[in-house]
N, C-alpha and C. Protein backbone atom coordinates (compact mmCIF):
# COMPACT_ATOMS: atom_id res chain seq x y z
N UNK A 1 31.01 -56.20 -41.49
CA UNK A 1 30.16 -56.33 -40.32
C UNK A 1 29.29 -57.58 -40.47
N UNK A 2 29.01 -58.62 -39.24
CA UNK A 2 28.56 -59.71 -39.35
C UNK A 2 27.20 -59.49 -39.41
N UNK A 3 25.96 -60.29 -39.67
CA UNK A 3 24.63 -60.36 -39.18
C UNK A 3 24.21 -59.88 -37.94
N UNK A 4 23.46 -58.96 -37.91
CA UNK A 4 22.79 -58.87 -36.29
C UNK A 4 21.68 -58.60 -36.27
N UNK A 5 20.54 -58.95 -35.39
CA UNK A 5 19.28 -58.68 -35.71
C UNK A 5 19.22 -57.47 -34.14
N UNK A 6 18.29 -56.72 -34.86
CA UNK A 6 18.31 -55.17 -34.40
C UNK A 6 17.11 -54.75 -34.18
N UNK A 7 16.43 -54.80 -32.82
CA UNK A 7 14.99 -54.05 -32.81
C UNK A 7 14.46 -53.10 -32.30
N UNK A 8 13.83 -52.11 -33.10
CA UNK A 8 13.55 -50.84 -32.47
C UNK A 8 12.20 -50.24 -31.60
N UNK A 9 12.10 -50.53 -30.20
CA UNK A 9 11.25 -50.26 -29.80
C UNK A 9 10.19 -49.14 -29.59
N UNK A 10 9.11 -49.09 -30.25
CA UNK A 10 8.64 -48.00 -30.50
C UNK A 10 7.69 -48.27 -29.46
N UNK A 11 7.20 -47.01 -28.38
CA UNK A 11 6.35 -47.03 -27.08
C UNK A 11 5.90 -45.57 -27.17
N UNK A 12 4.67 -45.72 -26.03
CA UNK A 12 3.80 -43.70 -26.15
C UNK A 12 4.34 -43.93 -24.56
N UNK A 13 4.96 -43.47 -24.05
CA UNK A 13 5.81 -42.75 -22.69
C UNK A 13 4.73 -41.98 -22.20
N UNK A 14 4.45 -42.62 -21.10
CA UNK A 14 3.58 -41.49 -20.38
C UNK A 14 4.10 -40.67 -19.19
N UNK A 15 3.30 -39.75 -18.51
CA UNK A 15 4.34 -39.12 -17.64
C UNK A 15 4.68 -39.41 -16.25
N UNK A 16 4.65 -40.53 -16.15
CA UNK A 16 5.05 -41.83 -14.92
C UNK A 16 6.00 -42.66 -15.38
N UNK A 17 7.19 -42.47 -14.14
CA UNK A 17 8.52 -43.58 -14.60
C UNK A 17 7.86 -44.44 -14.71
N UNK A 18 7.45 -45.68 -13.55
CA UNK A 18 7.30 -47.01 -13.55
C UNK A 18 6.41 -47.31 -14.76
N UNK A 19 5.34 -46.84 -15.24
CA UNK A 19 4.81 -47.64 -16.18
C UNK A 19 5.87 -47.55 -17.30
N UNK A 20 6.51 -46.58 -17.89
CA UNK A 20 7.11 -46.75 -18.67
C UNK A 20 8.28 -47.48 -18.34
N UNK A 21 8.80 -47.72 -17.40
CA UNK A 21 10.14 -49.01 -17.18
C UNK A 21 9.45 -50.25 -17.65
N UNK A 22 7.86 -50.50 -16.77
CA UNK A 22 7.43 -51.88 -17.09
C UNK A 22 7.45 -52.40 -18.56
N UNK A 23 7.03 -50.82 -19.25
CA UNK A 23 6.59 -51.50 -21.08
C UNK A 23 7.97 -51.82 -21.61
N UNK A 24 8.44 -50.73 -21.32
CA UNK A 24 10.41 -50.83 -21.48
C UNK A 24 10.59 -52.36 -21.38
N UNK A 25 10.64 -52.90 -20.28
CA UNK A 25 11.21 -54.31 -19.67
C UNK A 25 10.37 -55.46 -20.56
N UNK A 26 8.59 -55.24 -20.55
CA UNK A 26 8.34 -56.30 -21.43
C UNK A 26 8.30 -56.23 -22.89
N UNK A 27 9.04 -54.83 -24.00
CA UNK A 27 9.15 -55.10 -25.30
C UNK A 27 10.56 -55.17 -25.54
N UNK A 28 11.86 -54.89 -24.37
CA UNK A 28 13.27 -55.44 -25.10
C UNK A 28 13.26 -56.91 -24.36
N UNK A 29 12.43 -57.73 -23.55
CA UNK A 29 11.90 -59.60 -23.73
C UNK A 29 11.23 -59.94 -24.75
N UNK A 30 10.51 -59.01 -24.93
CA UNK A 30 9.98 -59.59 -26.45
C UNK A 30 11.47 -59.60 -27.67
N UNK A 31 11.82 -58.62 -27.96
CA UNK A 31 12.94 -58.23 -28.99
C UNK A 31 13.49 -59.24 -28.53
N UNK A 32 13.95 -59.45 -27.46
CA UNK A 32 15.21 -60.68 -26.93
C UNK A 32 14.47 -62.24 -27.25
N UNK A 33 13.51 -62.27 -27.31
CA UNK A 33 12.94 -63.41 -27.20
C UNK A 33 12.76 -64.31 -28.97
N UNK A 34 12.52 -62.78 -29.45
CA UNK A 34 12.72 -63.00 -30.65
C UNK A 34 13.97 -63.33 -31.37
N UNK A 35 15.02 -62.56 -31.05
CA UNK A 35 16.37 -62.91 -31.46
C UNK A 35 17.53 -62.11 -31.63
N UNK A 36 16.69 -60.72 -31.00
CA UNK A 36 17.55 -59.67 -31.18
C UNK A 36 18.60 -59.34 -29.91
N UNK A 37 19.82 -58.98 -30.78
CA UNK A 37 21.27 -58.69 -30.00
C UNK A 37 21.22 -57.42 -29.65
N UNK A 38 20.58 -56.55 -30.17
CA UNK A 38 20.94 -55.05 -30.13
C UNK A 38 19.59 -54.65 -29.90
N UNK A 39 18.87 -53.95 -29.13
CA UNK A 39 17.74 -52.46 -28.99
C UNK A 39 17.89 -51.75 -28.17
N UNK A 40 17.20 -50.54 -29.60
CA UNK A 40 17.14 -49.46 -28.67
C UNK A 40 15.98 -48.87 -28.72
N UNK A 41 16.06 -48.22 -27.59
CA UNK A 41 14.75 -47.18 -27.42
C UNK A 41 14.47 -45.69 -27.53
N UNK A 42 13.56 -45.47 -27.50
CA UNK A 42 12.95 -44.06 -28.19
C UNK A 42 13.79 -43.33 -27.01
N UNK A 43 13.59 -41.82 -27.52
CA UNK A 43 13.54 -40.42 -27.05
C UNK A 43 12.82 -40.42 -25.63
N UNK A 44 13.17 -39.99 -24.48
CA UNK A 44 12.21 -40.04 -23.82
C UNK A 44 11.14 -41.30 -23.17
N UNK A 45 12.12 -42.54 -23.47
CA UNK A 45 11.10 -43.28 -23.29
C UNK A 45 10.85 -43.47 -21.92
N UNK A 46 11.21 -43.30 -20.78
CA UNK A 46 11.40 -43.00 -19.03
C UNK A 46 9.99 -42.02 -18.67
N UNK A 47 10.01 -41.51 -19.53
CA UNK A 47 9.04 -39.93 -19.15
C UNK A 47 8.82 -39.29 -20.13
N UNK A 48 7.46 -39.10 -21.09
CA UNK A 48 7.08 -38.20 -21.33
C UNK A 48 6.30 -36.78 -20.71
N UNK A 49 6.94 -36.39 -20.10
CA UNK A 49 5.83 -35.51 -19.37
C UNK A 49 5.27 -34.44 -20.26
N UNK A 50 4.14 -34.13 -19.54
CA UNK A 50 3.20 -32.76 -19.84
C UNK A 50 3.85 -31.92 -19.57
N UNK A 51 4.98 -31.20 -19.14
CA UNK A 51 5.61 -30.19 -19.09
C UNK A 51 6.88 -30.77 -19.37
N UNK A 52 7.54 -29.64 -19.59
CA UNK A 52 9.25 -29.74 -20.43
C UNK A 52 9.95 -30.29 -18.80
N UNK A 53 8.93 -29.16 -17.76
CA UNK A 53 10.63 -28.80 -16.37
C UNK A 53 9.94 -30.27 -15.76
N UNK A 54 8.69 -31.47 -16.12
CA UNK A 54 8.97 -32.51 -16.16
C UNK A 54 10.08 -33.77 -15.61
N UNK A 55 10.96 -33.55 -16.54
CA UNK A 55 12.15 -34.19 -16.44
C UNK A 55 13.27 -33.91 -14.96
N UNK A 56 13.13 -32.84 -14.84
CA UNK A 56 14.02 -32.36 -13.92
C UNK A 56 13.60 -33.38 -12.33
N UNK A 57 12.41 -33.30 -11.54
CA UNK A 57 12.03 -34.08 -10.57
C UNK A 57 12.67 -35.49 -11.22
N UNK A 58 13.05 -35.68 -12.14
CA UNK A 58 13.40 -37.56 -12.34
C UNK A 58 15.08 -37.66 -12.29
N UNK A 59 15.51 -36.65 -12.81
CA UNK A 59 17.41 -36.34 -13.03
C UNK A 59 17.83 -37.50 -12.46
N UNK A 60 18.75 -38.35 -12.60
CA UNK A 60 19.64 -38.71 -11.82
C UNK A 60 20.77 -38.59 -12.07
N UNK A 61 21.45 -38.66 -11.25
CA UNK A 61 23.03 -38.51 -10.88
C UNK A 61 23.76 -39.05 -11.87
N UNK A 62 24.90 -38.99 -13.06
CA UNK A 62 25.13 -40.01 -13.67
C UNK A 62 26.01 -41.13 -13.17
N UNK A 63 25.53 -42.59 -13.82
CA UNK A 63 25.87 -43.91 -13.13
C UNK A 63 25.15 -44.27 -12.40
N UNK A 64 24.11 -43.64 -11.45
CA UNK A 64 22.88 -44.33 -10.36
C UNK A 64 21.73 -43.69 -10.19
N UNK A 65 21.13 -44.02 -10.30
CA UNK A 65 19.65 -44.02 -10.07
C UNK A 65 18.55 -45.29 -11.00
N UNK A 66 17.50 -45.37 -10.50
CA UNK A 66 16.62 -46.40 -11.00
C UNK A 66 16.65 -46.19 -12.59
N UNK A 67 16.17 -45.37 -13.37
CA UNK A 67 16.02 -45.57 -14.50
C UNK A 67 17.71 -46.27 -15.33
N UNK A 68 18.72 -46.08 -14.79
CA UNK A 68 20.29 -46.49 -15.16
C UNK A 68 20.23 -47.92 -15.15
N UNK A 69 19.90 -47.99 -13.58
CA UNK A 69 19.73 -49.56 -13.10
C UNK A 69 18.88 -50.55 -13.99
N UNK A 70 17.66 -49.98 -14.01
CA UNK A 70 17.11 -50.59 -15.27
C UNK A 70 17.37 -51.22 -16.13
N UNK A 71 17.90 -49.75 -17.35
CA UNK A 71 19.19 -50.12 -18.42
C UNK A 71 19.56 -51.21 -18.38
N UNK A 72 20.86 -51.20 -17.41
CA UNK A 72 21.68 -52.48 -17.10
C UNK A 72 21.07 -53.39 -16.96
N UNK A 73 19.82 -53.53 -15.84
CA UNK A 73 19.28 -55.13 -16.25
C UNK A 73 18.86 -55.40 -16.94
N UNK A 74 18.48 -55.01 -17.95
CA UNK A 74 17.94 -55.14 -19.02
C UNK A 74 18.59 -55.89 -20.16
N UNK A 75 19.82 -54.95 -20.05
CA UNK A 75 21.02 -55.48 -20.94
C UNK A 75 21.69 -56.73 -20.49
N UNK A 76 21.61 -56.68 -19.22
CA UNK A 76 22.52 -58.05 -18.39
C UNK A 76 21.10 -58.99 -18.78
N UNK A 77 20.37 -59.09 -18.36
CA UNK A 77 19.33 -60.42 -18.03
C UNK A 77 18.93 -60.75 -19.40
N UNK A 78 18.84 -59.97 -20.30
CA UNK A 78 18.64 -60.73 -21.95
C UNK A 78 20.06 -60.60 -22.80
N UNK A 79 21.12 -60.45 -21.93
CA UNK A 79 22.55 -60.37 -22.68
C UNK A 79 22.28 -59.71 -24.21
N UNK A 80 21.98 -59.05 -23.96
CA UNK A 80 21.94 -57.63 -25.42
C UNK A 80 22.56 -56.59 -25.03
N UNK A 81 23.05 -55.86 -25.91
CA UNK A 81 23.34 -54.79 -25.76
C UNK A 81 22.34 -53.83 -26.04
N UNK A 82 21.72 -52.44 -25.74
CA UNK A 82 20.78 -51.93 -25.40
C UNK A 82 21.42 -50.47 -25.42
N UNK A 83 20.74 -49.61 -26.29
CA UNK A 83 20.55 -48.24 -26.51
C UNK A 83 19.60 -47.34 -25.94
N UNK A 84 19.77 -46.89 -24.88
CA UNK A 84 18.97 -46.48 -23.88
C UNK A 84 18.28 -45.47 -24.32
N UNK A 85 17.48 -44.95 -25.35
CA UNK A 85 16.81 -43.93 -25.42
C UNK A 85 17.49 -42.86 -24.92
N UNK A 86 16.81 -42.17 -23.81
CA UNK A 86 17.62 -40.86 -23.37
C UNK A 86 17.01 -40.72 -22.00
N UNK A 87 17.76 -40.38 -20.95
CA UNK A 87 18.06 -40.58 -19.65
C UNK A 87 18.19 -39.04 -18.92
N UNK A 88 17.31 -38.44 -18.27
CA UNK A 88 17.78 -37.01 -17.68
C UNK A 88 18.84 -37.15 -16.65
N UNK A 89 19.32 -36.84 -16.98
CA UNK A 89 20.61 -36.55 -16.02
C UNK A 89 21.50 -35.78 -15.95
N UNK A 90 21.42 -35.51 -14.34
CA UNK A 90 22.06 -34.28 -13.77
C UNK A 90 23.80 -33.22 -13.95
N UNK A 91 23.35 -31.80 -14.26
CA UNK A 91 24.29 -31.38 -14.70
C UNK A 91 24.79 -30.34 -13.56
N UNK A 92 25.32 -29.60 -13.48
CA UNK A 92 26.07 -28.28 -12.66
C UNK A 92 24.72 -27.50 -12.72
N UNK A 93 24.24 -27.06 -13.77
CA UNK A 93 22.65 -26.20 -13.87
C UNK A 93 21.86 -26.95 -12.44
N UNK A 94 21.13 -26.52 -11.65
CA UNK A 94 20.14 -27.53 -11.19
C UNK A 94 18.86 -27.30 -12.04
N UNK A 95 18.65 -25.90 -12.83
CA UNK A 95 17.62 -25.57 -13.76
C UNK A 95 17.77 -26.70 -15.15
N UNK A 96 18.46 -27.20 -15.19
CA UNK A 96 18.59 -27.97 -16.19
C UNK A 96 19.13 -29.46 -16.00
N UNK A 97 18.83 -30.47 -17.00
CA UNK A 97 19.57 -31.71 -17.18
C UNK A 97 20.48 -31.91 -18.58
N UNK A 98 21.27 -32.89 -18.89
CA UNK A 98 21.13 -33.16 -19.90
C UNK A 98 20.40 -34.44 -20.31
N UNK A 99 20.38 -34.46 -21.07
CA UNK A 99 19.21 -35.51 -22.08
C UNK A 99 20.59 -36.42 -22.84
N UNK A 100 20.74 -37.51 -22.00
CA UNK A 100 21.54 -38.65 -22.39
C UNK A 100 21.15 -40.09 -22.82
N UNK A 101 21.98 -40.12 -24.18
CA UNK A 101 22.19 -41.69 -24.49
C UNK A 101 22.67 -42.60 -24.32
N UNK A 102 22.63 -43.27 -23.43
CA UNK A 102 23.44 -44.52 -22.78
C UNK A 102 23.07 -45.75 -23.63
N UNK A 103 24.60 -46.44 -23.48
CA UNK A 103 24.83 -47.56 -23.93
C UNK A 103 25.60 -48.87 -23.43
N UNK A 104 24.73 -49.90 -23.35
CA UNK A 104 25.11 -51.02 -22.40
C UNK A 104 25.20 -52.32 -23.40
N UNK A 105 26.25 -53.13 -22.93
CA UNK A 105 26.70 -53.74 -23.19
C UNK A 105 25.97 -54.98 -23.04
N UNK A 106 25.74 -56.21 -23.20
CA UNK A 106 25.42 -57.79 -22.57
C UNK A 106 25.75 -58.25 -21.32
N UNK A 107 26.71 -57.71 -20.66
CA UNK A 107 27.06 -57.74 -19.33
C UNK A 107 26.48 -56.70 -18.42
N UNK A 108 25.83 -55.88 -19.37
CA UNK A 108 24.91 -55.04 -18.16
C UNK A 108 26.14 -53.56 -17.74
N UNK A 109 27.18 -53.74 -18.36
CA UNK A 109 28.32 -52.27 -18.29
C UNK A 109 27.63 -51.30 -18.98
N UNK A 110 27.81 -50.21 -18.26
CA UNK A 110 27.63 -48.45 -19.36
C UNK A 110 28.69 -48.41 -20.16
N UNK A 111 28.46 -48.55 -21.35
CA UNK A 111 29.93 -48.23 -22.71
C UNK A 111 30.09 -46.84 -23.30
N UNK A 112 28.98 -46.35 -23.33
CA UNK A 112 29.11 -44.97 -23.91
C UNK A 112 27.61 -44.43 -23.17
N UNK A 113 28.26 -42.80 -23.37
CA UNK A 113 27.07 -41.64 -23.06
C UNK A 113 27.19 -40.40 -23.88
N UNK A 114 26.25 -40.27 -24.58
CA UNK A 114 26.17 -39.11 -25.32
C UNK A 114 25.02 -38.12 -25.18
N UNK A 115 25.68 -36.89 -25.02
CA UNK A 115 25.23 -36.27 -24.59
C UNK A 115 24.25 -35.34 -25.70
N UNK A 116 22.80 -35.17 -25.86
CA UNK A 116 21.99 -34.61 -26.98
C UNK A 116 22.49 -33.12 -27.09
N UNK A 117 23.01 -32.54 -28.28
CA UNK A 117 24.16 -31.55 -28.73
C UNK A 117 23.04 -30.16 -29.39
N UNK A 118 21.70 -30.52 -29.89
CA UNK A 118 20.86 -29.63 -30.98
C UNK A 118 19.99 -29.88 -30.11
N UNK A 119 19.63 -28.86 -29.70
CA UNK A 119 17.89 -29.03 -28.84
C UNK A 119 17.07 -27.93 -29.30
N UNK A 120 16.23 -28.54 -29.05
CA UNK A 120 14.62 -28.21 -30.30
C UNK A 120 13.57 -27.15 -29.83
N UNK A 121 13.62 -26.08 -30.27
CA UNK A 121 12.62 -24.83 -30.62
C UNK A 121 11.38 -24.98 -31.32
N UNK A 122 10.36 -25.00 -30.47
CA UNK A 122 9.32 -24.98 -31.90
C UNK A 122 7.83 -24.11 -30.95
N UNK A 123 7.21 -23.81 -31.95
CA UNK A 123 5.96 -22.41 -31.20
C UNK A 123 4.94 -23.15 -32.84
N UNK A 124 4.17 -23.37 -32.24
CA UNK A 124 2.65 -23.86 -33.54
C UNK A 124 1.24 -23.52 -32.51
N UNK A 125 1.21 -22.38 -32.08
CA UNK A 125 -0.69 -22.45 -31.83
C UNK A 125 -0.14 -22.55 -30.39
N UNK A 126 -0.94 -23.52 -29.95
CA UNK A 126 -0.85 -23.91 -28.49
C UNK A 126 0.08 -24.89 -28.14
N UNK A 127 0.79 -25.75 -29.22
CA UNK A 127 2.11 -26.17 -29.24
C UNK A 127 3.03 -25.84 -28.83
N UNK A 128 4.25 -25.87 -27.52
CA UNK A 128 4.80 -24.84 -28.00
C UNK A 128 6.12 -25.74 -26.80
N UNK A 129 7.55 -25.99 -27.39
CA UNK A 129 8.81 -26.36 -27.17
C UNK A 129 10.05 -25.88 -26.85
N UNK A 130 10.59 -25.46 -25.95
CA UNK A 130 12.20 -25.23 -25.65
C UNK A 130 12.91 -25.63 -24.95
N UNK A 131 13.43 -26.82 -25.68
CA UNK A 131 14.65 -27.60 -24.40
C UNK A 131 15.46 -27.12 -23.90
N UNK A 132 15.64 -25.64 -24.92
CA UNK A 132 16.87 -25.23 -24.09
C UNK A 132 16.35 -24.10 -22.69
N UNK A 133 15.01 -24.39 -22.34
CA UNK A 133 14.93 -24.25 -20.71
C UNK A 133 15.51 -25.24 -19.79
N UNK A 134 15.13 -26.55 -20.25
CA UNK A 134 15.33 -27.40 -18.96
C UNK A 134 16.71 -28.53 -19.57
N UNK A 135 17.35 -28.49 -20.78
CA UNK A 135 17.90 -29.12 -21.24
C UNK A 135 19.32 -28.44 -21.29
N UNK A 136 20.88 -28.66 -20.89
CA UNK A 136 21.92 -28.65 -21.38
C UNK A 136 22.51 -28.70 -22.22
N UNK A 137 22.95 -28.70 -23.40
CA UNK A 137 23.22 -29.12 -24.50
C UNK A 137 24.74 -30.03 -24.26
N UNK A 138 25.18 -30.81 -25.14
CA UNK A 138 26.25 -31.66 -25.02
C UNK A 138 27.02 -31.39 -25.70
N UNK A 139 28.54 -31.51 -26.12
CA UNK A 139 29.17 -31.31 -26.95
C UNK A 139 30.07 -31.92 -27.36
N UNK A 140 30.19 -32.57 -27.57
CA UNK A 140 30.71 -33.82 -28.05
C UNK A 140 30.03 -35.21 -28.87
N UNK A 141 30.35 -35.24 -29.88
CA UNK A 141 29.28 -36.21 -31.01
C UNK A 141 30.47 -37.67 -30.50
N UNK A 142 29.57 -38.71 -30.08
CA UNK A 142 29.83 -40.08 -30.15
C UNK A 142 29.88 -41.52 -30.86
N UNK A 143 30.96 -41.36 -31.13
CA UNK A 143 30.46 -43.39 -31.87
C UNK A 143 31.73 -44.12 -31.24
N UNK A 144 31.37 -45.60 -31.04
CA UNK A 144 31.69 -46.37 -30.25
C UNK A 144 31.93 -47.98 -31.07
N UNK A 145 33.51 -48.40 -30.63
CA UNK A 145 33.25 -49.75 -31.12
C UNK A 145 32.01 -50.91 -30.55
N UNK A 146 31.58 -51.65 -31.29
CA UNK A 146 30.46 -52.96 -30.47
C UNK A 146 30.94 -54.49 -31.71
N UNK A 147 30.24 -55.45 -30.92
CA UNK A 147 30.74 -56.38 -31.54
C UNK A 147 30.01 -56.86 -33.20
N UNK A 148 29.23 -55.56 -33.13
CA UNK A 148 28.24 -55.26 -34.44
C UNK A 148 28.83 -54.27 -35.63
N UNK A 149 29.92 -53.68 -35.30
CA UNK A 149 30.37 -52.22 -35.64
C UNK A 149 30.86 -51.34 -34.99
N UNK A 150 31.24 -50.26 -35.63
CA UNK A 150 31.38 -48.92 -35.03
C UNK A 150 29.91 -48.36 -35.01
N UNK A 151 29.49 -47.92 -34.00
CA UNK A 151 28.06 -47.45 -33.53
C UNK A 151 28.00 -45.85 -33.75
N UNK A 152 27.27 -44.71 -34.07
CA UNK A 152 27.23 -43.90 -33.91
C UNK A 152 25.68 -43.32 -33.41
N UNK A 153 26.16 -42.61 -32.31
CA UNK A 153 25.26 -41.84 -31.33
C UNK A 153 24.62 -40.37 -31.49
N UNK A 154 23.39 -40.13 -31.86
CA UNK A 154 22.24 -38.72 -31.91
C UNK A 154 21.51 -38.66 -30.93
N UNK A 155 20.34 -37.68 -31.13
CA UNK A 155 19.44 -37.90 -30.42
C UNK A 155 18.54 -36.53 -31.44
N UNK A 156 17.36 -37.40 -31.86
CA UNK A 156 16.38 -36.63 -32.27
C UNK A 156 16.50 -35.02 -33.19
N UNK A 157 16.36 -34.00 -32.76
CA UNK A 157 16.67 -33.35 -33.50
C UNK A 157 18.15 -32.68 -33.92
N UNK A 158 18.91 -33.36 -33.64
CA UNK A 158 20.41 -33.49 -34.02
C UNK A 158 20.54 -33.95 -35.36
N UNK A 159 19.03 -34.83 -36.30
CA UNK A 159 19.19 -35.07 -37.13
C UNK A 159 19.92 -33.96 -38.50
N UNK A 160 19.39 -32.57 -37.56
CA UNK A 160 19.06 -31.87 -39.05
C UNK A 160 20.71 -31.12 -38.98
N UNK A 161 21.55 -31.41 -38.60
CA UNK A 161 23.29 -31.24 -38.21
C UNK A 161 23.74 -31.92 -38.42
N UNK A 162 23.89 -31.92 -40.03
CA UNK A 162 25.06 -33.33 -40.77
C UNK A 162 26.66 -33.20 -40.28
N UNK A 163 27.37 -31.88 -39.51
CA UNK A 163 28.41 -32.16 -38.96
C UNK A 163 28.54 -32.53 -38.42
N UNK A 164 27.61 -32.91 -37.17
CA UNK A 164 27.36 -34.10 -36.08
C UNK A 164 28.06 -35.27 -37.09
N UNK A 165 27.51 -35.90 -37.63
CA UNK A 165 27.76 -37.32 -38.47
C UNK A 165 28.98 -37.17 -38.89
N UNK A 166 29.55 -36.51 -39.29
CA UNK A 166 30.83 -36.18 -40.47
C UNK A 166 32.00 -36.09 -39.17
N UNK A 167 31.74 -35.06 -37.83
CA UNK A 167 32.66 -35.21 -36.99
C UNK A 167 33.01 -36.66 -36.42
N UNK A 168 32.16 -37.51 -36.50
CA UNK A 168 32.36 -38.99 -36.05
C UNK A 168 32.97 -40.21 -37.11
N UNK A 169 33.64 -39.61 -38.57
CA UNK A 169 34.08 -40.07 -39.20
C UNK A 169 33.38 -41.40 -39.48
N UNK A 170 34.24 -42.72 -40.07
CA UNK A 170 33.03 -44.10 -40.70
C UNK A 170 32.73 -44.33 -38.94
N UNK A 171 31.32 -44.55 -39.81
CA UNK A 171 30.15 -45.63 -38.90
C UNK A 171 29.56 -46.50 -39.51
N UNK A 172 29.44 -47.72 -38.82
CA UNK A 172 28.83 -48.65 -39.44
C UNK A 172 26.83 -48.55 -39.24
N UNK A 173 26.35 -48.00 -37.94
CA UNK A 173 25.13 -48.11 -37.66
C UNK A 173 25.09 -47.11 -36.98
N UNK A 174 24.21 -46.09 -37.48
CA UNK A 174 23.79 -44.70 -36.59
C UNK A 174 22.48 -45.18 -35.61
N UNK A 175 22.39 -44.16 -34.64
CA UNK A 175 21.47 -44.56 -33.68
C UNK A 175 20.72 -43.19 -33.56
N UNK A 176 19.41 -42.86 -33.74
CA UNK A 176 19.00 -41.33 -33.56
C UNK A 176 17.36 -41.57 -32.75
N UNK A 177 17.90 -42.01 -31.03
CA UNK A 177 15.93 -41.96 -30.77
C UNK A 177 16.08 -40.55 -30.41
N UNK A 178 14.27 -40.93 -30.53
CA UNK A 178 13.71 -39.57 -31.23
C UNK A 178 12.18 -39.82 -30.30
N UNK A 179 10.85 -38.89 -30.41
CA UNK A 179 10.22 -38.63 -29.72
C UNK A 179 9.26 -37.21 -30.59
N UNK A 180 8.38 -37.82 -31.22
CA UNK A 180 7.49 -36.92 -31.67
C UNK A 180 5.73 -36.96 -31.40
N UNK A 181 5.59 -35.06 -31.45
CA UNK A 181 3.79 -35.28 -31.04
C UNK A 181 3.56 -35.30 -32.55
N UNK A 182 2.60 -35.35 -32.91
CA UNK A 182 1.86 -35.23 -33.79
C UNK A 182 2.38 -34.00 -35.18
N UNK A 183 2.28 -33.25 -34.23
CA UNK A 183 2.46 -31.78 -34.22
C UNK A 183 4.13 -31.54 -35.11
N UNK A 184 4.71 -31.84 -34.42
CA UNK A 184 6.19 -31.72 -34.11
C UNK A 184 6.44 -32.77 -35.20
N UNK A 185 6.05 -33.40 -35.00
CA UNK A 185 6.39 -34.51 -36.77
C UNK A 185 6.43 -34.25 -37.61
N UNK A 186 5.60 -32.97 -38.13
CA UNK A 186 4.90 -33.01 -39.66
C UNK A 186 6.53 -31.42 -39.77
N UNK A 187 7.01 -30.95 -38.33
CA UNK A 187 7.99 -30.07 -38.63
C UNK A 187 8.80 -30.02 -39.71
């Protein structure tokens, strides 16, 4: 695998698309500006909301809607390829989405979508988590040729499911955004 410089955008997602597209748009110009071919972004970086069913008012369709569109320009106008964090989008459930990883190319194409497979349970105090209300689960573990490698595709707490990894045979560069409170970190 050749040289590639690789940057990982780390952002606090608030629970409004547009501001989070804007920070989105001005830290993969920065990454691009700097020199990087490849970023990706966090868990959630579109929407963090204060509630889980959150996400659901944002769903889009897969292939169109604003937060997709985005993506792509993003990837097209700084010719990087770009790891989209994770994208709600719409499943057969209307109670639910899945929580997708999209991946775009330098030309601004969707190359891969993976769908988040382990979704996360957690109860601490007044803390308290279940994706699998508003979340789908996926089934199918992804990795993808790029002109960097074979890529392989997670999402967050999928970490702790080493058959995930092992079903996707060699990878050259795993990808796992992720999205933690405070709380949920120290898990």
């Amino acid at each position: 695998m050749a040289r590639v410089r690789i940057a990982a955008v780390q952002m606090v997602s608030a629970p409004e698309v547009a501001p989070n597209l804007e920070a989105a748009r001005r830290l993969v110009a920065q990454a691009a500006d700097a020199g990087a071919q490849l970023v990706a972004l966090p868990e959630y970086f579109c929407v963090l909301g204060r509630h889980e069913s959150d996400k659901l008012r944002l769903r889009e369709r897969d292939g169109a809607g604003p937060i997709q569109d985005a993506l792509a320009g993003m990837a097209q106008r700084h010719r990087l390829w770009l790891v989209g964090g994770t994208v709600p989008i719409a499943c057969a459930d209307p109670a639910r989405v899945r929580s997708a990883c999209l991946v775009y190319d330098s030309a601004g194409r969707r190359v891969a979508r993976y769908d988040k497979m382990h979704l996360f349970t957690f109860h601490a105090g007044a803390e308290r988590y279940d994706e699998t209300r508003t979340i789908e689960p996926g089934d199918s573990p992804i990795a993808l040729e790029s002109p960097f490698g074979r890529l392989g595709l997670s999402v967050c707490y999928d970490l702790r499911f080493p058959e995930l990894y092992r079903r996707c045979g060699n990878v050259d560069l795993w990808f796992v955004p992720s999205a933690f409170t405070a709380v949920t970190g120290a898990a």
